[in-house]
N, C-alpha and C. Protein backbone atom coordinates (compact mmCIF):
# COMPACT_ATOMS: atom_id res chain seq x y z
N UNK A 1 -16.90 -28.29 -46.25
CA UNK A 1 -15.78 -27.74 -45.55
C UNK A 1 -14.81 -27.08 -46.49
N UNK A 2 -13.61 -26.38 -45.64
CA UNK A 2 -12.45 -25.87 -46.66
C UNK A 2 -11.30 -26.54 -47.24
N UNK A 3 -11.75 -28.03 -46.65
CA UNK A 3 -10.22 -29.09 -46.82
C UNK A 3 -8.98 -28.84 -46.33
N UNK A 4 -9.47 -28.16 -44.98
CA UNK A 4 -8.30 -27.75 -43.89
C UNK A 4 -7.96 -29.26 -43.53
N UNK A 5 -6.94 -29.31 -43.44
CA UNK A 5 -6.95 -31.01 -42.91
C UNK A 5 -6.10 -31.02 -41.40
N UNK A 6 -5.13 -30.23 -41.73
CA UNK A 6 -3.79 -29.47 -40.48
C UNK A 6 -3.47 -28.39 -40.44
N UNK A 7 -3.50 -28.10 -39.03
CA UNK A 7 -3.10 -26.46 -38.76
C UNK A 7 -1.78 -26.61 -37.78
N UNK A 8 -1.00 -25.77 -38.17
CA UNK A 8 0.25 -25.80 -37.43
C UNK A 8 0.56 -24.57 -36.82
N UNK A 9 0.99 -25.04 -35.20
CA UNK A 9 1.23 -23.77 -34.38
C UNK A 9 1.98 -24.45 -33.65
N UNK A 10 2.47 -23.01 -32.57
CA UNK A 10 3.47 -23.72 -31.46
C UNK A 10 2.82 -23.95 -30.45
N UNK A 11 1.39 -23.99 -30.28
CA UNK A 11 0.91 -24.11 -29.09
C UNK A 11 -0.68 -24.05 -29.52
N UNK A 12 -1.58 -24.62 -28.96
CA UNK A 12 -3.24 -24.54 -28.87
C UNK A 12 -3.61 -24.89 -27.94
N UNK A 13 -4.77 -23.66 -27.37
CA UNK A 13 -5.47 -24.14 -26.32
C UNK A 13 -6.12 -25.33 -26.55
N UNK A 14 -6.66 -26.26 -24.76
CA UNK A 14 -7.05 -27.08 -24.88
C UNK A 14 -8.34 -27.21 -25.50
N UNK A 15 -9.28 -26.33 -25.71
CA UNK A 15 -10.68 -26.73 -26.38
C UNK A 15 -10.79 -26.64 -27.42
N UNK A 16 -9.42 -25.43 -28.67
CA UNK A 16 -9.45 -25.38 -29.62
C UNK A 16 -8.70 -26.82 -30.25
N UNK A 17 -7.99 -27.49 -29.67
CA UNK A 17 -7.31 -28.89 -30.22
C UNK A 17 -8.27 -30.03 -29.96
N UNK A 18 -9.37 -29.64 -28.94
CA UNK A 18 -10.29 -30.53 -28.84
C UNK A 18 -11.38 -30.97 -29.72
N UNK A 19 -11.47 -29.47 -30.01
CA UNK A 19 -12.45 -29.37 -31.10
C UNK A 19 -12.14 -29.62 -32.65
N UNK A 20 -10.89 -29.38 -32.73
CA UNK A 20 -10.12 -29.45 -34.58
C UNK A 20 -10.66 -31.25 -33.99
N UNK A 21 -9.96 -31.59 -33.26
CA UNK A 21 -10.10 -32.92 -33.19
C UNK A 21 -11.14 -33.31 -33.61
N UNK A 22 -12.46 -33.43 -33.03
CA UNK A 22 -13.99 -33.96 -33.36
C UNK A 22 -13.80 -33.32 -34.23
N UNK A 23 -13.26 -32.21 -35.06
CA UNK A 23 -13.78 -32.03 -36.46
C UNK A 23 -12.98 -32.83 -37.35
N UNK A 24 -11.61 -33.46 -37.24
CA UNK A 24 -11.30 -34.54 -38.24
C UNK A 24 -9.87 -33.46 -38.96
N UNK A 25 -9.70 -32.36 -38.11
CA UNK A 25 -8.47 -31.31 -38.17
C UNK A 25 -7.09 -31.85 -37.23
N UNK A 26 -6.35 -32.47 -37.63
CA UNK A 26 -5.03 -32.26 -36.86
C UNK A 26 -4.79 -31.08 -36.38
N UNK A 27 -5.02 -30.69 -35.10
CA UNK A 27 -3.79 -29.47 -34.54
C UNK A 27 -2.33 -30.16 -33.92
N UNK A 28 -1.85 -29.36 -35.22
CA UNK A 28 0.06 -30.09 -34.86
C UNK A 28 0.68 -28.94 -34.43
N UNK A 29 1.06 -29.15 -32.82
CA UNK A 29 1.83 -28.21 -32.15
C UNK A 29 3.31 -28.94 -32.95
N UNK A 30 4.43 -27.95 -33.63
CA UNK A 30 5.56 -27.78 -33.77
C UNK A 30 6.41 -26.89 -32.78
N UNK A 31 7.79 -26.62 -32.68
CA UNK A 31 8.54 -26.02 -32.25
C UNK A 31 8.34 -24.76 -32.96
N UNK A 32 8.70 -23.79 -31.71
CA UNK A 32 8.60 -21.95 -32.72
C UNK A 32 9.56 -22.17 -33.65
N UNK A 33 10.87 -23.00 -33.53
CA UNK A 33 11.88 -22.27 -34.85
C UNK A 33 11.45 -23.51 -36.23
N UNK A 34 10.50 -24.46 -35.82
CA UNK A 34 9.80 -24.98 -37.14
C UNK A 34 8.83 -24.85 -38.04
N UNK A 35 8.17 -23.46 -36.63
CA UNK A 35 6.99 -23.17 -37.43
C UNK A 35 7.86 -21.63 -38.19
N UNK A 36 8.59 -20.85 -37.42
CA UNK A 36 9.63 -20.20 -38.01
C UNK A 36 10.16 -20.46 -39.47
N UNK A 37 10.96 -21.24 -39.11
CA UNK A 37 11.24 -21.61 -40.79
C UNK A 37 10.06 -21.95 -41.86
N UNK A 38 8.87 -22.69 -41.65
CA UNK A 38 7.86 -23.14 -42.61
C UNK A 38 6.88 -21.27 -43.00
N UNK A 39 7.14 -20.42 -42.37
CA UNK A 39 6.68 -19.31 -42.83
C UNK A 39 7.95 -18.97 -43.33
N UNK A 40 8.94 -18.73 -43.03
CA UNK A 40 9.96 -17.91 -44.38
C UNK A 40 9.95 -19.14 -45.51
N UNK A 41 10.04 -20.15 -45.81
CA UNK A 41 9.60 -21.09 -46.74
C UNK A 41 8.66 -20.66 -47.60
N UNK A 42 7.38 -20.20 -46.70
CA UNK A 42 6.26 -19.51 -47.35
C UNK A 42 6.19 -18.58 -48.16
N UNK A 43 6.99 -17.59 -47.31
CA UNK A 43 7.20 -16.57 -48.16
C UNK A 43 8.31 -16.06 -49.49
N UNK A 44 9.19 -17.20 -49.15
CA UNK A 44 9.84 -17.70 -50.94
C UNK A 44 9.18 -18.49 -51.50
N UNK A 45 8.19 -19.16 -51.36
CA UNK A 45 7.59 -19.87 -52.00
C UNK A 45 6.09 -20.29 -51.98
N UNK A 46 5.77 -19.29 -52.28
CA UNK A 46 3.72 -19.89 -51.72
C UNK A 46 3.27 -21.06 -51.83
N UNK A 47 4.11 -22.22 -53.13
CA UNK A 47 3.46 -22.88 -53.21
C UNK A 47 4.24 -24.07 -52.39
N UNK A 48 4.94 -24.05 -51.73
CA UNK A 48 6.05 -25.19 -51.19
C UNK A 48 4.92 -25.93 -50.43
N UNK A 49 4.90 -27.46 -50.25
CA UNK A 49 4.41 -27.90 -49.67
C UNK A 49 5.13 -28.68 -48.24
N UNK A 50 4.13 -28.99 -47.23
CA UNK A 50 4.10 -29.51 -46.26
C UNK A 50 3.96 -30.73 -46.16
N UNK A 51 5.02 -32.25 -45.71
CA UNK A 51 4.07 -33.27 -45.35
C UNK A 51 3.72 -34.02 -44.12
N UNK A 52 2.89 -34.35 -43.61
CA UNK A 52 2.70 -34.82 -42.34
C UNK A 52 2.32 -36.05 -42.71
N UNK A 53 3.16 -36.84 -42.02
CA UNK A 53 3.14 -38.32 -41.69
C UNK A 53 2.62 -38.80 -40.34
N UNK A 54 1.17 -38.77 -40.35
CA UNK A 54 0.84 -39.43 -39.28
C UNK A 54 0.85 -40.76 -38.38
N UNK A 55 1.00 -41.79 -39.61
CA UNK A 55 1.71 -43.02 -38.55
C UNK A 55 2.57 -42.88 -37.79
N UNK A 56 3.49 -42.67 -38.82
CA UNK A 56 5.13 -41.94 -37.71
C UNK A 56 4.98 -40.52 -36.87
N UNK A 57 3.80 -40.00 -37.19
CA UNK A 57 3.84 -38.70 -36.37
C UNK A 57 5.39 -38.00 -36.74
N UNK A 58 4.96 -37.08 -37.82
CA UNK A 58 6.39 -36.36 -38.13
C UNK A 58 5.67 -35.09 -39.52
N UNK A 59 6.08 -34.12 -39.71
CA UNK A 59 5.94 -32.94 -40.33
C UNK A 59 7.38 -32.27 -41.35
N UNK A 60 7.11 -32.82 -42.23
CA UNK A 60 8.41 -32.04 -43.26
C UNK A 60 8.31 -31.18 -43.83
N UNK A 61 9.22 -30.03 -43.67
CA UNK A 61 8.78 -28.93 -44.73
C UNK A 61 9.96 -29.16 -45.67
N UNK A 62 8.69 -29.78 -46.92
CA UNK A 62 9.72 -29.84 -48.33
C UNK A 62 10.42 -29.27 -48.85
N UNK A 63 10.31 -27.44 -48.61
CA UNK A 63 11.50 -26.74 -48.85
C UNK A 63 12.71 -27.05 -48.47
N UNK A 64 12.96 -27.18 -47.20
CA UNK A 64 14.45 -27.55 -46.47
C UNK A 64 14.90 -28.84 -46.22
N UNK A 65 13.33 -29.53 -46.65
CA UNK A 65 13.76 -31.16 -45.88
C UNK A 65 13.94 -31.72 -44.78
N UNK A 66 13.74 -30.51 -43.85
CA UNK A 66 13.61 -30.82 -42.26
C UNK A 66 12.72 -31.08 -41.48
N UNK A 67 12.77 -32.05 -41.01
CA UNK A 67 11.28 -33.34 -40.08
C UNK A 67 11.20 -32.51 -38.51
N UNK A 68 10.03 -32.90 -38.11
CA UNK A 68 10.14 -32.50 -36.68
C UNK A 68 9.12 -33.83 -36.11
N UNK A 69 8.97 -34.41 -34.92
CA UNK A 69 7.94 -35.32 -34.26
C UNK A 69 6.98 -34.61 -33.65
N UNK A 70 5.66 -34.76 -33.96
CA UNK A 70 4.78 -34.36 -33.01
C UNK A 70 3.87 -35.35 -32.00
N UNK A 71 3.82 -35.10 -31.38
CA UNK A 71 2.69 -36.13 -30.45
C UNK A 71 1.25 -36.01 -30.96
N UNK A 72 0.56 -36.33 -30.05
CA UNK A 72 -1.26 -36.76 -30.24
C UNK A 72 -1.20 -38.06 -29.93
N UNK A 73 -2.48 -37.97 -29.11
CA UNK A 73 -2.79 -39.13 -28.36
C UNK A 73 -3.37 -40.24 -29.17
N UNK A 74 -2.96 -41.57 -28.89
CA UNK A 74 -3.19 -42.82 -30.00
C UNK A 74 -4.82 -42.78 -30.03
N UNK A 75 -5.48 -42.76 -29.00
CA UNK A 75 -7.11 -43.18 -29.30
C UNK A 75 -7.51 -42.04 -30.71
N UNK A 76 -6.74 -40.74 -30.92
CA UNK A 76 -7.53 -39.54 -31.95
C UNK A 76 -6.55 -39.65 -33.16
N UNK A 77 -5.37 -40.43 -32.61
CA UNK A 77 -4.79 -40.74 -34.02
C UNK A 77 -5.05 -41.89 -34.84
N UNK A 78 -5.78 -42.83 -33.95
CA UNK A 78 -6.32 -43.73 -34.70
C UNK A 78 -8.03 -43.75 -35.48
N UNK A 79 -8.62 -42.63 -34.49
CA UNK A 79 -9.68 -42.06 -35.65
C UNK A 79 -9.74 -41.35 -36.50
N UNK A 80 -8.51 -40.32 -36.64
CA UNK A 80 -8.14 -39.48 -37.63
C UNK A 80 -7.50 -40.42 -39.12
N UNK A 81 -6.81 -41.18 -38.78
CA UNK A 81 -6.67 -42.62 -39.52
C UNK A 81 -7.50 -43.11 -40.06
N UNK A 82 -8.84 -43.30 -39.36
CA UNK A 82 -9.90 -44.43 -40.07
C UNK A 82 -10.87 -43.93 -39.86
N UNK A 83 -10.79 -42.20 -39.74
CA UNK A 83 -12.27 -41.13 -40.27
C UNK A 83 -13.45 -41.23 -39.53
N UNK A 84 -13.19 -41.75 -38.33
CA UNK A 84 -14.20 -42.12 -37.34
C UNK A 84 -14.30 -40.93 -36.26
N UNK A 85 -15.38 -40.50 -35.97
CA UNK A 85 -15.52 -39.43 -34.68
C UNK A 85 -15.63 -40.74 -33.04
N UNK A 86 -16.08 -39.97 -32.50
CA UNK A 86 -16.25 -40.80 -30.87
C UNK A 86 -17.65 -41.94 -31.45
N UNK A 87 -18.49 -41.52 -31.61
CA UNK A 87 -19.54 -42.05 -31.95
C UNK A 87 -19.26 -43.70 -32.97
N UNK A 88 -18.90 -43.43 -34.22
CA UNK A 88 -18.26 -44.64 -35.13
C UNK A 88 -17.07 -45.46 -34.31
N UNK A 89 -16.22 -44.60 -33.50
CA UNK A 89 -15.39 -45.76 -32.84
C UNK A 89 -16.11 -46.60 -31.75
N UNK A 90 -17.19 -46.45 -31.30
CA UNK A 90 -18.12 -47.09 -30.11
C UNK A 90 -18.38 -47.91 -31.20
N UNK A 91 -19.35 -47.57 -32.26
CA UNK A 91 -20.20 -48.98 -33.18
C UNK A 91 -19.21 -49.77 -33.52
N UNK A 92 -18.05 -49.33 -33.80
CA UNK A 92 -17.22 -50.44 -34.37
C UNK A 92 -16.75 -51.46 -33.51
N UNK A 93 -16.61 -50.94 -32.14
CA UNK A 93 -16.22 -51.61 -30.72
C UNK A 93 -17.43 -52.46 -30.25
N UNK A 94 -18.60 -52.41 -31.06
CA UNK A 94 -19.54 -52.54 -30.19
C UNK A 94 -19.76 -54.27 -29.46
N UNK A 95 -18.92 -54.92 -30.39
CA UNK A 95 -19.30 -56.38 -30.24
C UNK A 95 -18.06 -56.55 -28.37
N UNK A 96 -16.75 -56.01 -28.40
CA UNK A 96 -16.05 -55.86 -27.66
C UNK A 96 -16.78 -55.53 -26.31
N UNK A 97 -17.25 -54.03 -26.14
CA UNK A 97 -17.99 -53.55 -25.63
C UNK A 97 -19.17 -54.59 -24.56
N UNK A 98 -19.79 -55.11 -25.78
CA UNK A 98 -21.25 -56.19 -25.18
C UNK A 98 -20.13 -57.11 -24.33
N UNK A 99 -19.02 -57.75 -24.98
CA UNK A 99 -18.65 -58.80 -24.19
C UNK A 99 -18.01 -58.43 -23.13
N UNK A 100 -17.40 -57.14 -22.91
CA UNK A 100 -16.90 -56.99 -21.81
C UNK A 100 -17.90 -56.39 -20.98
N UNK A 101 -19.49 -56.35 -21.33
CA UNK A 101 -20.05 -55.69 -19.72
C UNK A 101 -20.37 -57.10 -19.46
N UNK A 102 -20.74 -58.12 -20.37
CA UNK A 102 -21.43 -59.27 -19.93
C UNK A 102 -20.66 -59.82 -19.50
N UNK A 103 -18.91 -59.89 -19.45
CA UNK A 103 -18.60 -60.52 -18.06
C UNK A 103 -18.44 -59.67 -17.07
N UNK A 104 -18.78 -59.10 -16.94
CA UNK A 104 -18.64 -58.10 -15.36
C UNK A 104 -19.89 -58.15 -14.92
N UNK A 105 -21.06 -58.78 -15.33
CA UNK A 105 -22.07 -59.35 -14.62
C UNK A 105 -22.24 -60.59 -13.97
């Protein structure tokens, strides 16, 4: 891969955020005047960095020091966390899984 890890916009369709998703890509919808400011940032500074705090769900651009919250749903933030696609979060569930069909029999 390119070691894209996050892409930031003010908006993504639903199949393209679906898909960064199964690929292990944060799509972090920000506000236009945050993604606003993190391009003039850019452009004084190519190399300024970005940080995203995903526990807390939050995005700083280190130039200015200003945070914003983003959402994402807990089940893809907790595989983006622990590098798991749909597939690895089932095996890991799997003992859960067995016991809850075997009591519903």
């Amino acid at each position: 891969g390119y070691g894209i890890r996050v892409v930031i916009s003010a908006f993504f369709a639903d199949i393209f955020r679906n898909n960064a998703l199964n690929n292990f890509v944060l799509p972090l919808v920000a506000s236009d005047d945050f993604v606003s400011e993190l391009f003039a940032s850019i452009e004084k500074n190519p190399e300024m960095e970005v940080e995203i705090n995903l526990p807390v769900q939050t995005v700083t651009n280190k130039a200015t020091g200003r945070s914003e919250y983003f959402e994402i749903n807990a089940y893809k933030k907790h595989c983006l966390a622990n590098g798991l696609d749909d597939i690895d979060f089932l095996l890991a569930n799997k003992d859960k899984i067995e016991a809850w069909e075997k009591a519903r029999k």
